[in-house]
Protein backbone atom coordinates (compact mmCIF):
# COMPACT_ATOMS: atom_id res chain seq x y z
CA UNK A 1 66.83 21.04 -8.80
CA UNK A 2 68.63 24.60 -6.75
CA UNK A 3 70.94 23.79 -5.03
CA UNK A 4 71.25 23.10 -1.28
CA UNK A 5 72.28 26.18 0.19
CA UNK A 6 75.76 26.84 1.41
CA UNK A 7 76.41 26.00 5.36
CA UNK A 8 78.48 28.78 7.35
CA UNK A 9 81.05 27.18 9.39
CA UNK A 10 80.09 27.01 13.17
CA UNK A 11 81.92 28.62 15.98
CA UNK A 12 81.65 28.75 19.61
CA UNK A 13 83.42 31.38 21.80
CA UNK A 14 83.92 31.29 25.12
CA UNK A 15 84.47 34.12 27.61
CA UNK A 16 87.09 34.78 30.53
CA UNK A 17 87.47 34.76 33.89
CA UNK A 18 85.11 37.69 35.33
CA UNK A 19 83.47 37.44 32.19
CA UNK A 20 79.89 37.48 30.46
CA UNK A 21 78.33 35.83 27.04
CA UNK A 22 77.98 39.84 26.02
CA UNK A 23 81.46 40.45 26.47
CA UNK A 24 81.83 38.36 23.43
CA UNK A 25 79.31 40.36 21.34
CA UNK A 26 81.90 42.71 19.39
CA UNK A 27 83.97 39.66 18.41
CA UNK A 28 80.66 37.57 17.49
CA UNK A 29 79.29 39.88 15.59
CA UNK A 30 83.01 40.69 13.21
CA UNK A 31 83.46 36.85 13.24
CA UNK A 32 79.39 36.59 11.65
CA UNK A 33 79.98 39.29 9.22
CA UNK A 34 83.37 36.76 7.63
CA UNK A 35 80.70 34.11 7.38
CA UNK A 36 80.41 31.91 10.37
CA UNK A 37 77.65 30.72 12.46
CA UNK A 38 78.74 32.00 15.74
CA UNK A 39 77.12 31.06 19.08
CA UNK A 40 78.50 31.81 22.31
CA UNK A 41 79.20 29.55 25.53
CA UNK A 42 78.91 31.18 29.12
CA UNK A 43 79.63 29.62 32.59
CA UNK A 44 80.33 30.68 35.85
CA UNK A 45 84.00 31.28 35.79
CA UNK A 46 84.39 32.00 39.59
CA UNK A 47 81.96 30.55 41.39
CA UNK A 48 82.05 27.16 39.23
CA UNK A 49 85.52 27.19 37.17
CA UNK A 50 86.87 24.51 34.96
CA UNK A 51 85.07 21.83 37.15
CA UNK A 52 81.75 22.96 36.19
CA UNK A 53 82.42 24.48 32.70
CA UNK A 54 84.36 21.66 31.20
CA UNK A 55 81.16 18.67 31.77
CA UNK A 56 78.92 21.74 30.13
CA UNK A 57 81.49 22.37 27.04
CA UNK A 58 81.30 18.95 26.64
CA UNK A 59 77.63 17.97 26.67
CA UNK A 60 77.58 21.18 24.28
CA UNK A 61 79.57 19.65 21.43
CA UNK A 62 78.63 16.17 21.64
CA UNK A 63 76.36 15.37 18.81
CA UNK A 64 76.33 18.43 17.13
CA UNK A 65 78.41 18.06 14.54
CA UNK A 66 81.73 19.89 13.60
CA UNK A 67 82.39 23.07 15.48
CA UNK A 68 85.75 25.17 16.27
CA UNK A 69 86.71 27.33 18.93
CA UNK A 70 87.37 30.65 19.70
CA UNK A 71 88.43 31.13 23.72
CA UNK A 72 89.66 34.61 24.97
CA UNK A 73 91.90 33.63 28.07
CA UNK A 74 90.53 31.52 30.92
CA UNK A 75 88.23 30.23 27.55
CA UNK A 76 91.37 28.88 25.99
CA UNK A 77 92.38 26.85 28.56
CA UNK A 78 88.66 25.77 29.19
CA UNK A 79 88.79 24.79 25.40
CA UNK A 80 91.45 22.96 25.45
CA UNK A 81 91.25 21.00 28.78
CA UNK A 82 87.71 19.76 27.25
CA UNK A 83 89.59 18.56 24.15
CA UNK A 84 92.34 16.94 26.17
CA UNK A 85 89.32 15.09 28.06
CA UNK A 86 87.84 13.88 24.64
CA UNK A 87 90.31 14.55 21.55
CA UNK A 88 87.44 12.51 19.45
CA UNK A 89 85.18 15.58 19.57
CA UNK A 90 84.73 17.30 16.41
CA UNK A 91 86.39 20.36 16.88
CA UNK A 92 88.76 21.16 13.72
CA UNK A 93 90.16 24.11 15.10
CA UNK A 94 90.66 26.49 18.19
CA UNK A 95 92.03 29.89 18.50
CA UNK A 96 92.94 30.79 21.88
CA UNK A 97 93.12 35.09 22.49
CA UNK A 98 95.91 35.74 25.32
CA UNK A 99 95.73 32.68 26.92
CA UNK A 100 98.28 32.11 29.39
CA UNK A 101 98.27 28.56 28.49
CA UNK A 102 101.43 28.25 30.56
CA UNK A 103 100.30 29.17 33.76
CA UNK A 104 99.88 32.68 35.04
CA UNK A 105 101.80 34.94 37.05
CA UNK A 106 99.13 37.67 37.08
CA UNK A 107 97.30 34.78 38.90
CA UNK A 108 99.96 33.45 41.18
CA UNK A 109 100.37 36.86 42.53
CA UNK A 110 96.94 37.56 42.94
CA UNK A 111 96.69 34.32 45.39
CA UNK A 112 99.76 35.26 46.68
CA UNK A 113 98.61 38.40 48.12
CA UNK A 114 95.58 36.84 49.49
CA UNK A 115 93.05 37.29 46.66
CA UNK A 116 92.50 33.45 45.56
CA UNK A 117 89.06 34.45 46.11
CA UNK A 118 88.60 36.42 43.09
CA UNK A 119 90.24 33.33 41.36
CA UNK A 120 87.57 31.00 42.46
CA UNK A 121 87.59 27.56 41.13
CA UNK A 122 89.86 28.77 37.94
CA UNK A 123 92.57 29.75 40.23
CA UNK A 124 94.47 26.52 40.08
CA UNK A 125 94.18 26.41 35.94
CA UNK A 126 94.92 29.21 35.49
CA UNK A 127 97.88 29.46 37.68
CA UNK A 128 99.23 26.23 36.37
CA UNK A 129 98.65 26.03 33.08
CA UNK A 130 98.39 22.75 30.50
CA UNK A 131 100.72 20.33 29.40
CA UNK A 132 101.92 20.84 25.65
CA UNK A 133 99.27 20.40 23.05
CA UNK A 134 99.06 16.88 21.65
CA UNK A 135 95.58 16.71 20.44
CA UNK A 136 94.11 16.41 17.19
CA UNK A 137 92.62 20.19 16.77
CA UNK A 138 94.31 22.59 15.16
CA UNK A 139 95.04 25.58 17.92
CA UNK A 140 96.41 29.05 16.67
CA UNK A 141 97.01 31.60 19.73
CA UNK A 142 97.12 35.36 19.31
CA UNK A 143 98.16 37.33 22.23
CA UNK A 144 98.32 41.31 22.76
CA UNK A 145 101.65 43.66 22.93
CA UNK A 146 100.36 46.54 24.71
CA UNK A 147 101.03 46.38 28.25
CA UNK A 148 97.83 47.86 29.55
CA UNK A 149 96.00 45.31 32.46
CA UNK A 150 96.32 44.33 36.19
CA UNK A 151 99.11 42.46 35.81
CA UNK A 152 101.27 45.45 34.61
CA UNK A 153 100.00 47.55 37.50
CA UNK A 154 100.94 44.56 40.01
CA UNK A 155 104.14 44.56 38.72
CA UNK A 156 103.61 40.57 38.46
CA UNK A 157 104.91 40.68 34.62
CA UNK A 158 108.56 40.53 33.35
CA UNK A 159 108.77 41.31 29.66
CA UNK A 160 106.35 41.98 26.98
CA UNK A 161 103.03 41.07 27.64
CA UNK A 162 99.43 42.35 27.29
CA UNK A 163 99.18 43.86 30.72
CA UNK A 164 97.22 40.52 32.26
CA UNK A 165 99.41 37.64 30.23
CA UNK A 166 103.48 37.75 29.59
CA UNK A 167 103.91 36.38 26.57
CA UNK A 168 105.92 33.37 27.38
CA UNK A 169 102.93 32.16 28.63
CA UNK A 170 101.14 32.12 25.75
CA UNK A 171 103.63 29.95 23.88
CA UNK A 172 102.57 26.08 24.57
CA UNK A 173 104.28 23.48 22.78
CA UNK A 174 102.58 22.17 20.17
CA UNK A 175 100.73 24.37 18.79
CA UNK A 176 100.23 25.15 14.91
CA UNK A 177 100.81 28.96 14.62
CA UNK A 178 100.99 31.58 17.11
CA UNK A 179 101.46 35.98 16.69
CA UNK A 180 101.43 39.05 18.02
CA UNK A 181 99.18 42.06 17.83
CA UNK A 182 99.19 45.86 19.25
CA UNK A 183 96.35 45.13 22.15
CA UNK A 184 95.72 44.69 25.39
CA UNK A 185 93.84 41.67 26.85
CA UNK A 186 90.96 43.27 26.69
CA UNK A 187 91.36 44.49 23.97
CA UNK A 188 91.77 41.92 21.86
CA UNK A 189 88.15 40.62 22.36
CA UNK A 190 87.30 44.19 20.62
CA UNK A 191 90.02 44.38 17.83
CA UNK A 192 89.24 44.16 14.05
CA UNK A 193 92.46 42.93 13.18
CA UNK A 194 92.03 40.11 15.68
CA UNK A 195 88.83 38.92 14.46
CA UNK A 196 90.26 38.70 10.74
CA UNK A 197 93.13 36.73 12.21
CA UNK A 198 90.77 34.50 14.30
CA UNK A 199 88.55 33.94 10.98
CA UNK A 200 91.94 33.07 8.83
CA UNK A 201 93.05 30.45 11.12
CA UNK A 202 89.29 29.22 11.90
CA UNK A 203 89.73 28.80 7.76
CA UNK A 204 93.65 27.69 6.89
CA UNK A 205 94.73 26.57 10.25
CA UNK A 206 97.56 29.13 10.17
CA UNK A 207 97.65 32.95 10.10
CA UNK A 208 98.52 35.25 7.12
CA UNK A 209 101.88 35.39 6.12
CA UNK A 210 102.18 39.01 7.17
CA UNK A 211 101.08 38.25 10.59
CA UNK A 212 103.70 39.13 12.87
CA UNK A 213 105.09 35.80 14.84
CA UNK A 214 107.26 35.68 17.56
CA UNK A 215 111.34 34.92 16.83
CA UNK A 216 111.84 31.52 17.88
């Protein structure tokens, strides 16, 4: 009898804020090539927010047998306010990419200057944040060093961040690993080095050793 053949792990990423499914394309297609079964997740993000894309996450996992998740900003938090919802979902693993799972000031300044609009229905996650992480996933977050993004042109961030996130607000409590690489937000959707890192964690449920971490 040949054997049954091997089954890639499955994966589902989800986009950010002002986003699109083919934004995600680069980091699908690097994440495929290290052996998963990648599909990708996209929902309104303004017009419909966490209100809308949560239920749909949801009825998306349920039944369909073990999946992680890979969320670059505004999909981090989505990820993980599903999750809080129903922690019996199986999702092994998340990796969140520059989440400001904290709240964010980039945000906070937007609607403080009158722009809540471009917010939409995310504005009040994302300017808020989520409690610490108690759930039973695994969540590793990698977020960016190079200050290029709107919040460093606002002059909304203090300290290092990625240009959109400072990051202190990608440091939840609770979570199993966390580190630091040279991009921007948007950039990290399109690094190599962040898609290795994604598809280590996705694995071990930590990064490499030689990942750089931030000093507690």
């Amino acid at each position: 009898m040949s054997p049954s053949p091997k089954r890639h792990p499955r994966v589902l990423l989800l986009h950010g804020i002002w986003n699109t499914r083919s934004w995600l394309i680069p980091l699908a297609w690097r994440l495929r090539t290290q052996g998963f079964q990648v599909e990708i997740f996209g929902y309104p993000s303004v017009s419909g927010g966490p209100d809308v894309a949560v239920p749909l996450l949801l009825e998306r996992l349920r039944g369909g047998g073990p999946i992680s998740l890979v969320g670059h900003s505004l999909g981090g938090l989505v990820a993980l306010e599903a999750l809080r919802q129903a922690p019996e979902l199986e999702v092994p693993r998340v990796v969140c990419l520059g989440s400001p799972l904290c709240g964010s000031e980039t945000a906070r300044s937007l609607a403080d200057h009158g722009w809540s609009a471009a917010l939409g229905r995310s504005g009040d996650l994302l300017q808020h944040g989520l409690p610490g992480w108690s759930g039973p996933a695994q969540v590793g977050l990698i977020a960016g060093s190079v200050a290029h993004g709107l919040g460093a042109l606002m002059g909304a961030l203090h300290g290092d961040s990625d240009g959109t996130v400072a990051l202190s607000e990608t440091c939840l409590a609770g979570l199993a690993d966390h580190c630091i690489v040279p991009a921007s937000h948007s950039g990290l959707v399109l690094s190599h080095e962040v898609a290795g890192l994604t598809a280590a964690f996705l694995r071990q449920g930590r990064f490499p050793s030689e990942a750089v971490r931030r000093a507690s």
